[in-house]
PDB file of N, CA and C in Angstrom:
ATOM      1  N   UNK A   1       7.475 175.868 195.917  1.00  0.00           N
ATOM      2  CA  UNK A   1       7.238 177.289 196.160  1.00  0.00           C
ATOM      3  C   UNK A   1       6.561 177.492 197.519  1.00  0.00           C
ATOM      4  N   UNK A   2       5.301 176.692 197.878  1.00  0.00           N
ATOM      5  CA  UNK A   2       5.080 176.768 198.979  1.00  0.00           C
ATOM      6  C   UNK A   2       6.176 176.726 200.273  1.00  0.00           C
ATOM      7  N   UNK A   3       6.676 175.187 199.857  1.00  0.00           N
ATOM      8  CA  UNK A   3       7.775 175.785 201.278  1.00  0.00           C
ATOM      9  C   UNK A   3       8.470 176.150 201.259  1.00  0.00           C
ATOM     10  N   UNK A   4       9.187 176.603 200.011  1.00  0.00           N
ATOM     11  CA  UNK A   4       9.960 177.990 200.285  1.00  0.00           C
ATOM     12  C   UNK A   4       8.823 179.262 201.448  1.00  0.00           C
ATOM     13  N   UNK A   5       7.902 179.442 200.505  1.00  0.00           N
ATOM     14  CA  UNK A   5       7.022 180.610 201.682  1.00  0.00           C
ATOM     15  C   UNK A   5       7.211 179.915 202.814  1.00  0.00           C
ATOM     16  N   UNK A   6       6.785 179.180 203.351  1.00  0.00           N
ATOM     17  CA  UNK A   6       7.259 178.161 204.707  1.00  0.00           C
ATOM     18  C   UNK A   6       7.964 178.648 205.373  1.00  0.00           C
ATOM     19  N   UNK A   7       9.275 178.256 204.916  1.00  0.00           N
ATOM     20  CA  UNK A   7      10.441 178.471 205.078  1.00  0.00           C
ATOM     21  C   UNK A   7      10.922 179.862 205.188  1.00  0.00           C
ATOM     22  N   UNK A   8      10.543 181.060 205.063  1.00  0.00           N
ATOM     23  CA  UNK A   8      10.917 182.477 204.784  1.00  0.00           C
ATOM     24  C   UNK A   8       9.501 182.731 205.833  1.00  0.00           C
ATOM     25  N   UNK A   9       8.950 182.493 206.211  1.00  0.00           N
ATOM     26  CA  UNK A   9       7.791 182.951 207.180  1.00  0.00           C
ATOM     27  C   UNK A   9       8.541 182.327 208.530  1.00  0.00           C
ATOM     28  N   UNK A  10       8.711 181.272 208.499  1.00  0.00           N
ATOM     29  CA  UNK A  10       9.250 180.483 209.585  1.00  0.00           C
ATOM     30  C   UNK A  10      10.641 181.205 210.138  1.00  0.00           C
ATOM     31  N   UNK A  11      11.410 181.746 209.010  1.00  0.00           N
ATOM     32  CA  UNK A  11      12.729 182.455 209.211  1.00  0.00           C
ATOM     33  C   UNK A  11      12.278 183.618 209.562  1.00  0.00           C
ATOM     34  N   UNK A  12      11.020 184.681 209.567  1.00  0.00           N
ATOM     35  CA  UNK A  12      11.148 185.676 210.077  1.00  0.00           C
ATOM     36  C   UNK A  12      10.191 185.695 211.499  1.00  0.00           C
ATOM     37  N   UNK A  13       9.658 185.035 211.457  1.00  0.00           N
ATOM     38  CA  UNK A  13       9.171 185.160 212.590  1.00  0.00           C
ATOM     39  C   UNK A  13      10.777 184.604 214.078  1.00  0.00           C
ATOM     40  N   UNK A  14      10.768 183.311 213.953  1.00  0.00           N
ATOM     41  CA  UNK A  14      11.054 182.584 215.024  1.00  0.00           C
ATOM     42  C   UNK A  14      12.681 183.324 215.057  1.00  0.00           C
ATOM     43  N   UNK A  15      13.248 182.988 213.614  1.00  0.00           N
ATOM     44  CA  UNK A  15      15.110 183.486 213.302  1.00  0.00           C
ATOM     45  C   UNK A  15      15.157 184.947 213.582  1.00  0.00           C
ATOM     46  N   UNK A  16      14.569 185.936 213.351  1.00  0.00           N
ATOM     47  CA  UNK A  16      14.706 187.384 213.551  1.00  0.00           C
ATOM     48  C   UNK A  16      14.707 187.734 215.466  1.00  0.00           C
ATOM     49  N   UNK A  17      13.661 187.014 215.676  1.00  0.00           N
ATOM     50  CA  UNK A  17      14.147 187.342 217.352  1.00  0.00           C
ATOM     51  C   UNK A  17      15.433 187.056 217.347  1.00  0.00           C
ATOM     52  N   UNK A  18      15.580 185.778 217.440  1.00  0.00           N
ATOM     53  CA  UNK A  18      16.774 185.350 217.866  1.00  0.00           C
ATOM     54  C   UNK A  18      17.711 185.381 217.402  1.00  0.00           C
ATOM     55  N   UNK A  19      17.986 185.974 216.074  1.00  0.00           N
ATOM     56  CA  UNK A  19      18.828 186.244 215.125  1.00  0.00           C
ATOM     57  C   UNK A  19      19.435 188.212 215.866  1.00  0.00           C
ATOM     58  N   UNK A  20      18.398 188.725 216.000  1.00  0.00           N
ATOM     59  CA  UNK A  20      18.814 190.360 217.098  1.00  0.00           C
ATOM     60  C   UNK A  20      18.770 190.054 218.170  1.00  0.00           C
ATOM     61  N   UNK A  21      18.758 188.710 218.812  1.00  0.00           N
ATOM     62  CA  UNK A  21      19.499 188.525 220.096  1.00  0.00           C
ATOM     63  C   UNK A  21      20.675 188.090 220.139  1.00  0.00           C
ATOM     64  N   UNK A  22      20.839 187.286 219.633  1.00  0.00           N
ATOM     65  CA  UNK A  22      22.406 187.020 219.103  1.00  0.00           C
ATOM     66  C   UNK A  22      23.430 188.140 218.424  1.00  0.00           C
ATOM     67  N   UNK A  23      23.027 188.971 217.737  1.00  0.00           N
ATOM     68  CA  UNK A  23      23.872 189.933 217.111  1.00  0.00           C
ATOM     69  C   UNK A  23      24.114 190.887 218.188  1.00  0.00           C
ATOM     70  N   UNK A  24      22.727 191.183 218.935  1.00  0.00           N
ATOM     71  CA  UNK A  24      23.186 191.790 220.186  1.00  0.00           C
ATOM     72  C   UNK A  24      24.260 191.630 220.982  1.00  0.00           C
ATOM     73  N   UNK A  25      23.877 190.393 221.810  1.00  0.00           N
ATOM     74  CA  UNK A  25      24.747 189.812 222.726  1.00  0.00           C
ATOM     75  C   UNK A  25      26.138 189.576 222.046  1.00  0.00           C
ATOM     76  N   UNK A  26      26.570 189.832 220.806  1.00  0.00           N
ATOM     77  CA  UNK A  26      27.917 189.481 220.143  1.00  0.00           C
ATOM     78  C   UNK A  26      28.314 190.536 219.836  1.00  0.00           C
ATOM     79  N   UNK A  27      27.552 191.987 219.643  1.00  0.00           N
ATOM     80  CA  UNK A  27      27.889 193.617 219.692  1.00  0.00           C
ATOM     81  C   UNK A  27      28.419 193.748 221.083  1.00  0.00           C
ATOM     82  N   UNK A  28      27.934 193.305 221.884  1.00  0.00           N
ATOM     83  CA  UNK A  28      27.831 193.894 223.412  1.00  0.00           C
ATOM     84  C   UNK A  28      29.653 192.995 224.060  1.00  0.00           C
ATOM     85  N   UNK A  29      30.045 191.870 223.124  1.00  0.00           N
ATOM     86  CA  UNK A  29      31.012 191.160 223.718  1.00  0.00           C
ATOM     87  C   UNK A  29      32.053 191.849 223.022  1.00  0.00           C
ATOM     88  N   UNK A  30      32.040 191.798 221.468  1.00  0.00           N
ATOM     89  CA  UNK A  30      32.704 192.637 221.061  1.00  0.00           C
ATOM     90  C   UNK A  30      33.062 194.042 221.025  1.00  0.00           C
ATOM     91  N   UNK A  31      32.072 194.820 222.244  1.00  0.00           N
ATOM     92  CA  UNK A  31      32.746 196.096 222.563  1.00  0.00           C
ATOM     93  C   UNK A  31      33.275 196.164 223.952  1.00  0.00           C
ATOM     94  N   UNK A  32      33.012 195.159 224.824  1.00  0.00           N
ATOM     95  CA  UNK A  32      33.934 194.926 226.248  1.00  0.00           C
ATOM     96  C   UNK A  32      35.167 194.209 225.634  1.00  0.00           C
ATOM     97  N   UNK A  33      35.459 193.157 224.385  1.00  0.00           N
ATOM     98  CA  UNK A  33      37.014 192.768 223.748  1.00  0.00           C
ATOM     99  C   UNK A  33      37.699 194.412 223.810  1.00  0.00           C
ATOM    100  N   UNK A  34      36.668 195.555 222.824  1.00  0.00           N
ATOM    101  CA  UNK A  34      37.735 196.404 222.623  1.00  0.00           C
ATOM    102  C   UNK A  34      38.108 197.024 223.743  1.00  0.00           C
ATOM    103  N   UNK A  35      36.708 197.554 224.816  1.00  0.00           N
ATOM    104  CA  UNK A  35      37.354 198.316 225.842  1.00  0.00           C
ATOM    105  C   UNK A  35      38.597 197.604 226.460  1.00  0.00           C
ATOM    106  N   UNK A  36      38.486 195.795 226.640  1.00  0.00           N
ATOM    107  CA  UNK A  36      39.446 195.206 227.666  1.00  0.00           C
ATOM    108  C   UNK A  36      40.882 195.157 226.764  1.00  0.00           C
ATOM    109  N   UNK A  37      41.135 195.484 225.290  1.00  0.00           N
ATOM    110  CA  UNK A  37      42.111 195.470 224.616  1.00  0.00           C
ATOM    111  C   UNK A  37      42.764 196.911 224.284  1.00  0.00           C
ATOM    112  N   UNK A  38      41.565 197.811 224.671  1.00  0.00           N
ATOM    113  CA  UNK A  38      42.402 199.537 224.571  1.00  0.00           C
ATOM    114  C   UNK A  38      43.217 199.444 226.254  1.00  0.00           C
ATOM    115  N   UNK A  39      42.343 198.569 227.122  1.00  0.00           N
ATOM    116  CA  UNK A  39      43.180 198.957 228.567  1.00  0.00           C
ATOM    117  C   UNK A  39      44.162 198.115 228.604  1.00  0.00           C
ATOM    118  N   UNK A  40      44.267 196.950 227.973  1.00  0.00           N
ATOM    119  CA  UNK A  40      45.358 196.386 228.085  1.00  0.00           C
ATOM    120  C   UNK A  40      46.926 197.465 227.218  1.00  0.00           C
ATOM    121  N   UNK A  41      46.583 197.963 226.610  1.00  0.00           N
ATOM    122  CA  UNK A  41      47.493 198.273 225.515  1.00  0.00           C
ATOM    123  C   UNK A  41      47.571 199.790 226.201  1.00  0.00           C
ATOM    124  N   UNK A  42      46.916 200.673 226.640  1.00  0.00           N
ATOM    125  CA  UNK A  42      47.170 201.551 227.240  1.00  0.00           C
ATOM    126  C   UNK A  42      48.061 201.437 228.675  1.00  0.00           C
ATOM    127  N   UNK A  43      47.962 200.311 229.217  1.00  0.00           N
ATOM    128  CA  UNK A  43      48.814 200.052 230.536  1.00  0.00           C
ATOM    129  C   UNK A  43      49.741 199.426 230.246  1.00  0.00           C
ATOM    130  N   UNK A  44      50.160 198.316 229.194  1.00  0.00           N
ATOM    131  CA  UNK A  44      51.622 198.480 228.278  1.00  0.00           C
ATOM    132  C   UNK A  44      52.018 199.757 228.029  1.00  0.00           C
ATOM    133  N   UNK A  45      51.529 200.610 227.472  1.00  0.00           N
ATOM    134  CA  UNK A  45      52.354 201.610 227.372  1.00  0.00           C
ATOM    135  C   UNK A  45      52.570 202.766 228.485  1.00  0.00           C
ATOM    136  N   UNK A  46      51.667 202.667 229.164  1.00  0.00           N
ATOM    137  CA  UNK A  46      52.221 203.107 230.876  1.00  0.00           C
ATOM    138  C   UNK A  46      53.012 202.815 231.196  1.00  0.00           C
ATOM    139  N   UNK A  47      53.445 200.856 231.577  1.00  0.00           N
ATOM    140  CA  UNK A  47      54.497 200.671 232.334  1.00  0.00           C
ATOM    141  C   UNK A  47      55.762 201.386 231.316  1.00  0.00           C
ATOM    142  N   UNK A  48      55.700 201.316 229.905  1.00  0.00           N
ATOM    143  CA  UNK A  48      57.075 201.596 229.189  1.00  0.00           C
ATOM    144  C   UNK A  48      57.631 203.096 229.087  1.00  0.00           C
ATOM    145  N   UNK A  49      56.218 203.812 229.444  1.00  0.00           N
ATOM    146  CA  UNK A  49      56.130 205.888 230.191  1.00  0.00           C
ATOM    147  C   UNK A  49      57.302 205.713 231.399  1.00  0.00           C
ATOM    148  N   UNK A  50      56.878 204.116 232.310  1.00  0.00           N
ATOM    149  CA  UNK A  50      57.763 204.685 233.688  1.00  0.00           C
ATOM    150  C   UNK A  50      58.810 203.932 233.141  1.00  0.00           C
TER     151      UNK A  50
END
């Protein structure tokens, strides 16, 4: 039981930073995928407009 508490103190302190830095930095990649996949797919369908 103790190190479970250990273990769950240890996970929020040290894992929570870095756990919302990581989710960050993987929000932030996964919304330049979509912008770079709406422009790709919008300029496919440009060239097929001309």
């Amino acid at each position: 039981m103790n190190r479970f508490d250990h273990h769950v103190e240890l996970t929020s302190t040290v894992g929570s930073d870095f756990h919302w830095k990581v989710m960050y930095n993987i929000s932030i990649m996964a919304n330049i995928a979509i912008l770079i996949l709406l422009f790709i797919i919008i300029f496919m369908n440009y060239d097929n407009f001309i």
